[in-house]
PDB file of N, CA and C in Angstrom:
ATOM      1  N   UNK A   1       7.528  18.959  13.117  1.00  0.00           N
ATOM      2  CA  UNK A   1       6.692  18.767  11.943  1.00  0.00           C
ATOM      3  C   UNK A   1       5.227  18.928  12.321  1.00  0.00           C
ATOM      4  N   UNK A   2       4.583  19.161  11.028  1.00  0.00           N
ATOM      5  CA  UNK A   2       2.939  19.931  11.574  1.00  0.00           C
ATOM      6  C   UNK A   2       2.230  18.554  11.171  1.00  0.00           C
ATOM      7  N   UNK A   3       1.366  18.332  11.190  1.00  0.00           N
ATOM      8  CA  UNK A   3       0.064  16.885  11.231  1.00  0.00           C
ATOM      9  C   UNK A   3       0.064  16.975   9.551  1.00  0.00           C
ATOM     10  N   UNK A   4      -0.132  18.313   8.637  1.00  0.00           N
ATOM     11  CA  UNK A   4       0.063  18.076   7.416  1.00  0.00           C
ATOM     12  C   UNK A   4       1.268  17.579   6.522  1.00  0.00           C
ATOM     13  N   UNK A   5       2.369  18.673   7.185  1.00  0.00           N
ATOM     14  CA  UNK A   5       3.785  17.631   6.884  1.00  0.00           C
ATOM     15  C   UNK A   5       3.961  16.655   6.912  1.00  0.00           C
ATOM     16  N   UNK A   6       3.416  15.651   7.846  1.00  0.00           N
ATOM     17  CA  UNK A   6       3.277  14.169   7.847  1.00  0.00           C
ATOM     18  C   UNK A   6       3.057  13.303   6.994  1.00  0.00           C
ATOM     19  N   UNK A   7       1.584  13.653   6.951  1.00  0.00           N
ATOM     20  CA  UNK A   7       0.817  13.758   5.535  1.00  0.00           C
ATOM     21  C   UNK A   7       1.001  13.608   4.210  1.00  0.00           C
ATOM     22  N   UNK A   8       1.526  14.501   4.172  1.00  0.00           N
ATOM     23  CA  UNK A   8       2.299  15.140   2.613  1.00  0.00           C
ATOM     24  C   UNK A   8       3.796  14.001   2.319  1.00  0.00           C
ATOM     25  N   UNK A   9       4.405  13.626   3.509  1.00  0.00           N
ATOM     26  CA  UNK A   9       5.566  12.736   3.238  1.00  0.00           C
ATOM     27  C   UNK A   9       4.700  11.047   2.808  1.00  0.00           C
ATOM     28  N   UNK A  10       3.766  11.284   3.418  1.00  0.00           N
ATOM     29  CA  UNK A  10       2.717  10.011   3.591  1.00  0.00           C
ATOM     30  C   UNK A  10       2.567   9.647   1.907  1.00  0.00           C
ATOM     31  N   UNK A  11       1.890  10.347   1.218  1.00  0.00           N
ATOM     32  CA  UNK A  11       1.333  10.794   0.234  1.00  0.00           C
ATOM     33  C   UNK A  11       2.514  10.813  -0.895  1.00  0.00           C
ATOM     34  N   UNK A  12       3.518  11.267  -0.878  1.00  0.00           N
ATOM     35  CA  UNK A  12       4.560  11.138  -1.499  1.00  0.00           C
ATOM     36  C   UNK A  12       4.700   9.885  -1.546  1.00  0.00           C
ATOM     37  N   UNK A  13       5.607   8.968  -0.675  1.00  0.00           N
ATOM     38  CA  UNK A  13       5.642   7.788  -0.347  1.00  0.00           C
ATOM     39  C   UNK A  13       4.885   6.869  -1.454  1.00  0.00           C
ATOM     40  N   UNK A  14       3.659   6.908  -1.053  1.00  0.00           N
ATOM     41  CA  UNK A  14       2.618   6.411  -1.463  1.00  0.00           C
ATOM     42  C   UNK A  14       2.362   6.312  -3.153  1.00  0.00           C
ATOM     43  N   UNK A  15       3.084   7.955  -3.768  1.00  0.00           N
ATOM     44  CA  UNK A  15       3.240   8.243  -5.143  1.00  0.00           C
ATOM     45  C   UNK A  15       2.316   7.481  -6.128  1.00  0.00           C
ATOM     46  N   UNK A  16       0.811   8.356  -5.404  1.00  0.00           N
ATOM     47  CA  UNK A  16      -0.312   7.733  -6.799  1.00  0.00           C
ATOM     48  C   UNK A  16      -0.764   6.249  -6.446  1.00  0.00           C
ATOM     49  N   UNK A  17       0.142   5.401  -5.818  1.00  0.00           N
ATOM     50  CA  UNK A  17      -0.184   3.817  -6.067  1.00  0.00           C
ATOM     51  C   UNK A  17      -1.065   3.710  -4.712  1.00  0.00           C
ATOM     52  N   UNK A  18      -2.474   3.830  -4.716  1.00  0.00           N
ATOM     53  CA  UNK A  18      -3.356   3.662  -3.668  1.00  0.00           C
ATOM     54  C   UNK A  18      -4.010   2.349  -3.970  1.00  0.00           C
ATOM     55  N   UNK A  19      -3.954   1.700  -5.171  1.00  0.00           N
ATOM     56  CA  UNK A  19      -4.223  -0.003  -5.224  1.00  0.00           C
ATOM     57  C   UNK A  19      -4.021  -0.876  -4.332  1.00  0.00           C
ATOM     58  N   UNK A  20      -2.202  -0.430  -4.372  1.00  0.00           N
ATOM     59  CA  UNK A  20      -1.031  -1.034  -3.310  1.00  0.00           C
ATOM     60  C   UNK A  20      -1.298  -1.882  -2.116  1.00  0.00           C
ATOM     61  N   UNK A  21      -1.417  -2.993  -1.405  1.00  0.00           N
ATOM     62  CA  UNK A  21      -1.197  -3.813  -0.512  1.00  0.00           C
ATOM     63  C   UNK A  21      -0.820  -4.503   0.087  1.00  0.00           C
ATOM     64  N   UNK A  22      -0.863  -4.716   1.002  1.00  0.00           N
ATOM     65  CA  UNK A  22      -0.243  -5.949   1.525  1.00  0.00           C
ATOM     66  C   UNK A  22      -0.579  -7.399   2.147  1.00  0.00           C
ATOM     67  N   UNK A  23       0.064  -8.231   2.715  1.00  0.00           N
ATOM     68  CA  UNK A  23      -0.422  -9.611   3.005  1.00  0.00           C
ATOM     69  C   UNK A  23      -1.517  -9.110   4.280  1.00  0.00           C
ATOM     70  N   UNK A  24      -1.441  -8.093   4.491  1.00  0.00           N
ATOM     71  CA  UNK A  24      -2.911  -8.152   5.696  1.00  0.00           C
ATOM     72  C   UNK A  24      -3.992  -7.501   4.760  1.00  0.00           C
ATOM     73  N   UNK A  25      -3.990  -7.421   3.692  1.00  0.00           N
ATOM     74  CA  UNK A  25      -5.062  -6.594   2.825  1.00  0.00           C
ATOM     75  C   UNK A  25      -5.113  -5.732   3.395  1.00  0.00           C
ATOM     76  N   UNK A  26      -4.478  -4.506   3.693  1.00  0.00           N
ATOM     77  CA  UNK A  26      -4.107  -3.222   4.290  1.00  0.00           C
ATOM     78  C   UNK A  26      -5.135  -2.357   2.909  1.00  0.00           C
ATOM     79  N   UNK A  27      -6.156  -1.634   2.785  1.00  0.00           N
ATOM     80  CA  UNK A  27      -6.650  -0.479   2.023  1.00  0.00           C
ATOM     81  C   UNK A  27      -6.399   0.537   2.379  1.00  0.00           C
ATOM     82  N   UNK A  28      -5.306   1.071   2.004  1.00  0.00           N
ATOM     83  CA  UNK A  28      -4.946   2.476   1.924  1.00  0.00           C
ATOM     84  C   UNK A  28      -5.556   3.997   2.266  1.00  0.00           C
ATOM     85  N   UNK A  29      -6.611   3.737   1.091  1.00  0.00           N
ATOM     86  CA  UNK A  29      -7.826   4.931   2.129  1.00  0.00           C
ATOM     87  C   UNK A  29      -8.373   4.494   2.834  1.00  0.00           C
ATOM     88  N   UNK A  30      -8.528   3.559   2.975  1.00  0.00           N
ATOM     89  CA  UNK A  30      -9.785   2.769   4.667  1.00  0.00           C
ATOM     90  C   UNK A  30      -8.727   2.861   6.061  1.00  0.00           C
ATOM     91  N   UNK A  31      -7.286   2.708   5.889  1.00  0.00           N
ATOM     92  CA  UNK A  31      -6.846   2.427   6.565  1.00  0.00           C
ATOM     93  C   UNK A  31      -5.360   3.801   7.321  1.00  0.00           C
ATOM     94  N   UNK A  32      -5.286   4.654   6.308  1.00  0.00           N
ATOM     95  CA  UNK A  32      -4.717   5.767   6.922  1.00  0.00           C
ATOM     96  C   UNK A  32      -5.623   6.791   7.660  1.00  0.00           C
ATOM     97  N   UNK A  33      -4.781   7.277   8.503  1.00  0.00           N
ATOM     98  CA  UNK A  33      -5.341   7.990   9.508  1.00  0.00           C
ATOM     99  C   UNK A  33      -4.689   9.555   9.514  1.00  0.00           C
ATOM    100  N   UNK A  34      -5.124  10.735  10.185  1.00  0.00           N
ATOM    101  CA  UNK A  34      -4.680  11.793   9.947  1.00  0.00           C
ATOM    102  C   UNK A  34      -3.852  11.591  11.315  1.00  0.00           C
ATOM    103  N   UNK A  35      -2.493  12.114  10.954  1.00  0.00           N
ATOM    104  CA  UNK A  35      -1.445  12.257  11.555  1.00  0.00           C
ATOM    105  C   UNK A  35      -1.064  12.784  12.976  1.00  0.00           C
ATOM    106  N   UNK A  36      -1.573  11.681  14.131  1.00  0.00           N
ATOM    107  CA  UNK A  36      -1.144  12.492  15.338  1.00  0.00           C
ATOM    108  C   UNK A  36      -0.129  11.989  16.230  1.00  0.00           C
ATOM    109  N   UNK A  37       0.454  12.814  17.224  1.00  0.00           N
ATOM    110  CA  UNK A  37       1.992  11.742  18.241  1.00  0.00           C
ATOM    111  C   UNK A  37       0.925  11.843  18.996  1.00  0.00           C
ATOM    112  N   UNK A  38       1.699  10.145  19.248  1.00  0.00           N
ATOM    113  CA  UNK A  38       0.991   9.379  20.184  1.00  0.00           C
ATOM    114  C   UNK A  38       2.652   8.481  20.933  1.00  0.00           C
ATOM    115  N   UNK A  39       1.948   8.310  22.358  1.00  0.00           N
ATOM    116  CA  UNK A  39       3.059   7.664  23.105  1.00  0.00           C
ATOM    117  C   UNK A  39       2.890   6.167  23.133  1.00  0.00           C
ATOM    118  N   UNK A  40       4.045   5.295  22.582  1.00  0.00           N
ATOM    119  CA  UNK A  40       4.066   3.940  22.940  1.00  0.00           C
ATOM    120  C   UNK A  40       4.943   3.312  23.694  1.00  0.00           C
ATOM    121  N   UNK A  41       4.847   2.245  24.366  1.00  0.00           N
ATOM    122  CA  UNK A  41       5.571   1.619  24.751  1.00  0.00           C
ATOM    123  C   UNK A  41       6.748   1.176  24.301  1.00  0.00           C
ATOM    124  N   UNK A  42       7.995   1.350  24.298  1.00  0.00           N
ATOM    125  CA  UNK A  42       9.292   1.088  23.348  1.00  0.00           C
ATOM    126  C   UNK A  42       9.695  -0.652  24.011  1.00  0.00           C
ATOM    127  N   UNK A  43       9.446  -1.212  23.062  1.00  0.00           N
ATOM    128  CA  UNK A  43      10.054  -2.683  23.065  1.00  0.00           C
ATOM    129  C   UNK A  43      11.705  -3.189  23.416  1.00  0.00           C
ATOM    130  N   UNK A  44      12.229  -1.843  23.258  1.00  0.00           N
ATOM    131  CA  UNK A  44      13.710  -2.111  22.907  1.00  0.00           C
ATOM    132  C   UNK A  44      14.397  -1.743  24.993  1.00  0.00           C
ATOM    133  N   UNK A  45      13.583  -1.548  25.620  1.00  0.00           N
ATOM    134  CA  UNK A  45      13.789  -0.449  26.630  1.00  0.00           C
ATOM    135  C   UNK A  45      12.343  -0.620  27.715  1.00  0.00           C
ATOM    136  N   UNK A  46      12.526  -1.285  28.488  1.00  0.00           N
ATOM    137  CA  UNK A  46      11.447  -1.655  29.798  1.00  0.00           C
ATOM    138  C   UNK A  46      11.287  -0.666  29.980  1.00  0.00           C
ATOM    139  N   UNK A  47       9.984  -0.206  30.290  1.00  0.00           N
ATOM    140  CA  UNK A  47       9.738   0.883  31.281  1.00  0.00           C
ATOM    141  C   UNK A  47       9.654   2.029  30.750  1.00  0.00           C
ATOM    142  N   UNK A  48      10.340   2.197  29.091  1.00  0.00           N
ATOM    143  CA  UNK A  48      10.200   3.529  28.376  1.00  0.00           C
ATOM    144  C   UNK A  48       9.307   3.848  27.811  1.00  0.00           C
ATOM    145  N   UNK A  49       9.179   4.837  26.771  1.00  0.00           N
ATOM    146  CA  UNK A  49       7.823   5.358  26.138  1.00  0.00           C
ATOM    147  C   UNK A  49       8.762   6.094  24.900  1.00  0.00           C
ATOM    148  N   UNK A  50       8.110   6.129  23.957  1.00  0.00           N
ATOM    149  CA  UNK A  50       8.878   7.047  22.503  1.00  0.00           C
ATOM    150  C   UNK A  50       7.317   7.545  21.941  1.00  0.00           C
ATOM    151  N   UNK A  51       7.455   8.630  21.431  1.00  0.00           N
ATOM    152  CA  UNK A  51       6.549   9.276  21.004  1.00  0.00           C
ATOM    153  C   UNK A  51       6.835   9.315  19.460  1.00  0.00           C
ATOM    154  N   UNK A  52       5.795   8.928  18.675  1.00  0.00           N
ATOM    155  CA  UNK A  52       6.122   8.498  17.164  1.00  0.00           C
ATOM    156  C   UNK A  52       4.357   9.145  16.835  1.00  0.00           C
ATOM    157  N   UNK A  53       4.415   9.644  15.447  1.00  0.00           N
ATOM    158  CA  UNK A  53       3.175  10.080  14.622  1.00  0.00           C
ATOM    159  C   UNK A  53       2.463   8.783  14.385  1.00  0.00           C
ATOM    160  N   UNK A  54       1.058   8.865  14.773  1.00  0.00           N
ATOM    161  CA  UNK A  54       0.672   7.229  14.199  1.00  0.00           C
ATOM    162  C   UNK A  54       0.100   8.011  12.631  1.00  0.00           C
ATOM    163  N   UNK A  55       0.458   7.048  11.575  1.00  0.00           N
ATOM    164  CA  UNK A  55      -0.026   7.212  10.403  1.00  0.00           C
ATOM    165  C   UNK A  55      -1.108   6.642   9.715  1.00  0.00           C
ATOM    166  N   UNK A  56      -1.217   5.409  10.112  1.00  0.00           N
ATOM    167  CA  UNK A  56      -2.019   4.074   9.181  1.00  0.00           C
ATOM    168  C   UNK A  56      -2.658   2.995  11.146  1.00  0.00           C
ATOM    169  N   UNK A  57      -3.800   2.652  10.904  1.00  0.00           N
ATOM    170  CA  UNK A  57      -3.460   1.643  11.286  1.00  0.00           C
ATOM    171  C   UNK A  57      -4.368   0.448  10.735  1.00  0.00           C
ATOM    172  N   UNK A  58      -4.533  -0.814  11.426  1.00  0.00           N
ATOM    173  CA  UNK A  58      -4.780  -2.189  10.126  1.00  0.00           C
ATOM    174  C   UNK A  58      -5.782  -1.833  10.376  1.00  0.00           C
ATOM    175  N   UNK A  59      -6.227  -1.861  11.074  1.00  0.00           N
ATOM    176  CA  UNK A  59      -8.298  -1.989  11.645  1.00  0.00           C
ATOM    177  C   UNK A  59      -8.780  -0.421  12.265  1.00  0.00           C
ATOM    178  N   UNK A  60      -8.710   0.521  11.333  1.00  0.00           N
ATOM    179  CA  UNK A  60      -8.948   2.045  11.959  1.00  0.00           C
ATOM    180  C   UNK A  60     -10.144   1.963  12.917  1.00  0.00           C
ATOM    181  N   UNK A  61     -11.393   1.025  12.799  1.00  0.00           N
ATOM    182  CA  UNK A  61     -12.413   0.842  13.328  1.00  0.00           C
ATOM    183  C   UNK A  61     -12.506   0.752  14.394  1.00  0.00           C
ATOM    184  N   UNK A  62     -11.911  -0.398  15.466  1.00  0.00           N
ATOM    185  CA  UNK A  62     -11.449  -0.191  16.645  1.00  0.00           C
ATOM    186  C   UNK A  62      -9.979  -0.145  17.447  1.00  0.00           C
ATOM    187  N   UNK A  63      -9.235   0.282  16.438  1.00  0.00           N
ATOM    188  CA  UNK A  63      -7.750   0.380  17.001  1.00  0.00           C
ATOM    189  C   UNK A  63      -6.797  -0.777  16.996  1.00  0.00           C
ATOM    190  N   UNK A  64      -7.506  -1.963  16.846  1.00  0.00           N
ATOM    191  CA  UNK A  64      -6.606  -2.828  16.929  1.00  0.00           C
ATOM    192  C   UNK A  64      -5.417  -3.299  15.762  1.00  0.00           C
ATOM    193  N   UNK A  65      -4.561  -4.349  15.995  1.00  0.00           N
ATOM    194  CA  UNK A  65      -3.957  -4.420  14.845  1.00  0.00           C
ATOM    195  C   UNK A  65      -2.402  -3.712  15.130  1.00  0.00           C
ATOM    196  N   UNK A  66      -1.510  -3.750  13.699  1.00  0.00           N
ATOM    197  CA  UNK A  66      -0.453  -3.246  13.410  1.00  0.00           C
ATOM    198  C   UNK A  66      -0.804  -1.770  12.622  1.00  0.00           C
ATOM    199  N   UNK A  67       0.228  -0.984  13.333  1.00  0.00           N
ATOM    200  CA  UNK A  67      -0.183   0.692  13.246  1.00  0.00           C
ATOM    201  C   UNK A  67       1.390   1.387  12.722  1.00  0.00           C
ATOM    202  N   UNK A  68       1.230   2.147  11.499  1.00  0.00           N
ATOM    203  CA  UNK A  68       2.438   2.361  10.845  1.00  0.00           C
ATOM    204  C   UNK A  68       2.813   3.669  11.538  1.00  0.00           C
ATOM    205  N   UNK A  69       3.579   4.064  12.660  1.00  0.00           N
ATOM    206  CA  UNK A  69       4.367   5.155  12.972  1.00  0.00           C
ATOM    207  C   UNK A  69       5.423   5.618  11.751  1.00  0.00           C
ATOM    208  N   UNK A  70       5.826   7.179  12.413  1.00  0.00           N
ATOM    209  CA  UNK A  70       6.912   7.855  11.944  1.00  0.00           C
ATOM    210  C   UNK A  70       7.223   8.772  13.220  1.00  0.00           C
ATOM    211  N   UNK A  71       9.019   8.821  12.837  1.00  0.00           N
ATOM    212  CA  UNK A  71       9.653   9.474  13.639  1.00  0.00           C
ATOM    213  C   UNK A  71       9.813  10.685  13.312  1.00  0.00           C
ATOM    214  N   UNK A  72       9.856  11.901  13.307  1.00  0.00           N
ATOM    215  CA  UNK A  72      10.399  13.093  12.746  1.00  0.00           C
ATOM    216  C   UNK A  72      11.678  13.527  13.051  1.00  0.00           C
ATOM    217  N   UNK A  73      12.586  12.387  14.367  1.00  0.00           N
ATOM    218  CA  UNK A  73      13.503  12.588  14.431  1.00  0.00           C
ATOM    219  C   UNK A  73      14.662  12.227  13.256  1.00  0.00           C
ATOM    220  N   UNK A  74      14.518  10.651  13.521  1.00  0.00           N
ATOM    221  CA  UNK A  74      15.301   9.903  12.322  1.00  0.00           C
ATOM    222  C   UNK A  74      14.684  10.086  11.066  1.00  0.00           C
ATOM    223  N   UNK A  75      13.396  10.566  10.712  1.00  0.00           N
ATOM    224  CA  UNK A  75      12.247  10.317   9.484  1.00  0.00           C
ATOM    225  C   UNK A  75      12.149   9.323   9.227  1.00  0.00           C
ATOM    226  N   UNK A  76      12.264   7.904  10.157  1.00  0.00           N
ATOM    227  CA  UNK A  76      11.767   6.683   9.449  1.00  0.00           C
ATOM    228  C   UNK A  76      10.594   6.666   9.689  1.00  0.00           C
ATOM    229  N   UNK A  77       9.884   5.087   9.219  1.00  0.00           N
ATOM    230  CA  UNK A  77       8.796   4.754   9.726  1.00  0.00           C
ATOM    231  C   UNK A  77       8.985   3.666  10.041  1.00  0.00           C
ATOM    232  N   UNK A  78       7.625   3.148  11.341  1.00  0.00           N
ATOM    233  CA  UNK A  78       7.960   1.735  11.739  1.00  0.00           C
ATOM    234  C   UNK A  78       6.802   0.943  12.120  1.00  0.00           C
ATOM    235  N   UNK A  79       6.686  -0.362  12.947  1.00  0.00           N
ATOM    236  CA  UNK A  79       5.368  -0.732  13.257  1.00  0.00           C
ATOM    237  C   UNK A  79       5.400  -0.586  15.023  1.00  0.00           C
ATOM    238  N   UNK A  80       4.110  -0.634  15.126  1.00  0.00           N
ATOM    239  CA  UNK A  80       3.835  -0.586  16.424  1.00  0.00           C
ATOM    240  C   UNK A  80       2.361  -1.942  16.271  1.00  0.00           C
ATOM    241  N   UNK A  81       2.258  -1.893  17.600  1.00  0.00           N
ATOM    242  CA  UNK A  81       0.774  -3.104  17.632  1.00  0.00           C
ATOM    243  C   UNK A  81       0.122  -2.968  19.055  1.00  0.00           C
ATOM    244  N   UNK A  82      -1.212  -3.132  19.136  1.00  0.00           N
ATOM    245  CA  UNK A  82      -2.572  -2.944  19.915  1.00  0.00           C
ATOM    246  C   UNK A  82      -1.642  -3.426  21.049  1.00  0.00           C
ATOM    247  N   UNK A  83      -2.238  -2.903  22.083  1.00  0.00           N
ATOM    248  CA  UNK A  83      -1.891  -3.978  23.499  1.00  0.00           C
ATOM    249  C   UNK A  83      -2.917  -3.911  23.827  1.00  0.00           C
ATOM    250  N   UNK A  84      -3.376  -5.244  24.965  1.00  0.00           N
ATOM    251  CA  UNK A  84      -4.371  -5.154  25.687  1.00  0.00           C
ATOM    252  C   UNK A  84      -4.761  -4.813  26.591  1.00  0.00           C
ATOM    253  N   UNK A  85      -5.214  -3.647  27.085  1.00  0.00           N
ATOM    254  CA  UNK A  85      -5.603  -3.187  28.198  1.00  0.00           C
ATOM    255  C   UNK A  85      -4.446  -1.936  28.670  1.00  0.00           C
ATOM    256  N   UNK A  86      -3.108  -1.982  27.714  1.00  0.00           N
ATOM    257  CA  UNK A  86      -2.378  -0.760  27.543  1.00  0.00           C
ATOM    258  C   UNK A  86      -1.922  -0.084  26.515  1.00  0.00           C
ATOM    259  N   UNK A  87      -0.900   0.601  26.843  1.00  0.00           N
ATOM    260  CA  UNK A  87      -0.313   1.555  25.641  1.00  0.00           C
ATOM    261  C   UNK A  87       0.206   0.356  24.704  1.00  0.00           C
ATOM    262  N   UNK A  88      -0.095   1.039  23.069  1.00  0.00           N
ATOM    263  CA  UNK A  88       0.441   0.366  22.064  1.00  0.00           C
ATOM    264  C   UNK A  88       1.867  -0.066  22.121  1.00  0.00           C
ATOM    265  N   UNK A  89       2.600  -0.507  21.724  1.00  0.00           N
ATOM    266  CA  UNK A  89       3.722  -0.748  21.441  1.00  0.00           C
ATOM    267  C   UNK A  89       4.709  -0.790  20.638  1.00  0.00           C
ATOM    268  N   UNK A  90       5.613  -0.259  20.290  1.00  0.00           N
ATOM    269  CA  UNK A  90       6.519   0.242  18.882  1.00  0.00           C
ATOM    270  C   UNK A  90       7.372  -0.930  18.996  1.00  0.00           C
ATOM    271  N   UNK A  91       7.579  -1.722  17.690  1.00  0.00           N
ATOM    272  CA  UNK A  91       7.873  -3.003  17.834  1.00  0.00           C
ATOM    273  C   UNK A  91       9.391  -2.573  16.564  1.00  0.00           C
ATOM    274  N   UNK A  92       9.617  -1.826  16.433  1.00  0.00           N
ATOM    275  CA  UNK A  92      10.516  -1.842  15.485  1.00  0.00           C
ATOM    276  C   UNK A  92      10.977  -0.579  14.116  1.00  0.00           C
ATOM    277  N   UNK A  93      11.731  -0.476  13.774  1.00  0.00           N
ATOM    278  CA  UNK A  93      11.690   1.193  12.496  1.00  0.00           C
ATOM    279  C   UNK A  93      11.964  -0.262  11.440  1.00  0.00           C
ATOM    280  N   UNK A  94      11.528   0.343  10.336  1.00  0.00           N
ATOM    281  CA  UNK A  94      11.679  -0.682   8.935  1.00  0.00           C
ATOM    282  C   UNK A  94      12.160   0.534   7.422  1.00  0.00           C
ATOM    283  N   UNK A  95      11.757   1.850   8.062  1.00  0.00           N
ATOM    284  CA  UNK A  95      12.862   2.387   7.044  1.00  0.00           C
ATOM    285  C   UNK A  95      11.713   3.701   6.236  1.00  0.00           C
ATOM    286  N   UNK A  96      11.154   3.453   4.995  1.00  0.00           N
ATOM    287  CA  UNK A  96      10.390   4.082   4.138  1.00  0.00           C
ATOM    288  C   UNK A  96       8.932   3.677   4.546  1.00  0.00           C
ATOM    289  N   UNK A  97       7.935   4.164   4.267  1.00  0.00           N
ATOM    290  CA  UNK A  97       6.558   3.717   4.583  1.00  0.00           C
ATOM    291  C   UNK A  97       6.161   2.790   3.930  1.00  0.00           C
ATOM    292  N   UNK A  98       6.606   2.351   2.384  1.00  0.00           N
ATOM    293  CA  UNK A  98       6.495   1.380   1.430  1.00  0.00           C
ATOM    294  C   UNK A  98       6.890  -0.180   2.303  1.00  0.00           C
ATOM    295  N   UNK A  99       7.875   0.322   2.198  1.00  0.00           N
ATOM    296  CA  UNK A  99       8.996  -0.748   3.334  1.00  0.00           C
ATOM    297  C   UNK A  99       8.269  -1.522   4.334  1.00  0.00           C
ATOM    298  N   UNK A 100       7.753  -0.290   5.135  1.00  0.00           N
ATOM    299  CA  UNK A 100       7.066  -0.833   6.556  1.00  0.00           C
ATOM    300  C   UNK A 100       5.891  -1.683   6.591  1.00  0.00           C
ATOM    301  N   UNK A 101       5.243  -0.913   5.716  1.00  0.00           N
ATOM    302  CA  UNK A 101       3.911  -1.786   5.046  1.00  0.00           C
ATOM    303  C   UNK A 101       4.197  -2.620   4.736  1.00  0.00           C
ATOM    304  N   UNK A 102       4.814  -3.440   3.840  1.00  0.00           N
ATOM    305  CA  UNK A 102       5.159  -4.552   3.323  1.00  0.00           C
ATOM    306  C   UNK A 102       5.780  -5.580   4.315  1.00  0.00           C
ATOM    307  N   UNK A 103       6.429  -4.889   5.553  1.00  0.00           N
ATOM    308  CA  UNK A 103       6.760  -5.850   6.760  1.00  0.00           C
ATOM    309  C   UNK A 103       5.744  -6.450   7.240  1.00  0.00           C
ATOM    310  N   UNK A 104       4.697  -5.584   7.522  1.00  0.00           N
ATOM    311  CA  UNK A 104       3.432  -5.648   8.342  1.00  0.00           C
ATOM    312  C   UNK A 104       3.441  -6.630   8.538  1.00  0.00           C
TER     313      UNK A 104
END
């Protein structure tokens, strides 16, 4: 998938409702990001790494926070979160981007 394909599933998802939030006051345009793979740390698996599109994350400003991935394998989406002093970490798939957000 290309950085716009991403995008475009993003945007779908999303269908018009850019009001939309969640319990972290997540803003939608403040807080999505243009679509790149990035490697995280896989929670499920010591020592591994999974490469997921980051889409959104809470605090675009300095990175920190919960960060909404997608897979292009499975097409879910999921969360990942800041580490300190390393690679982020993919903490889980939650399904649709609506979905995931609302886990946050």
């Amino acid at each position: 998938m290309s950085p716009a394909e991403v995008a475009e599933l993003v945007a779908a998802e999303i269908n018009g409702e850019w009001s939309r939030s969640n319990a972290h006051g997540v803003d939608l345009r403040k807080c999505l990001v243009a679509p790149a793979k990035r490697l995280y740390e896989d929670s499920f698996a010591e020592g591994r790494t999974i490469e997921l599109w980051l889409v959104l994350e809470e605090r675009p400003a300095d990175g920190s926070g919960y960060k909404i991935v997608f897979d292009e394998t499975t097409r879910q989406f999921g969360l990942a979160t800041s580490s300190r002093g390393g690679r982020d970490v993919f903490i889980g798939f939650y399904g649709n981007f609506i979905a995931t957000l609302e886990a946050m």
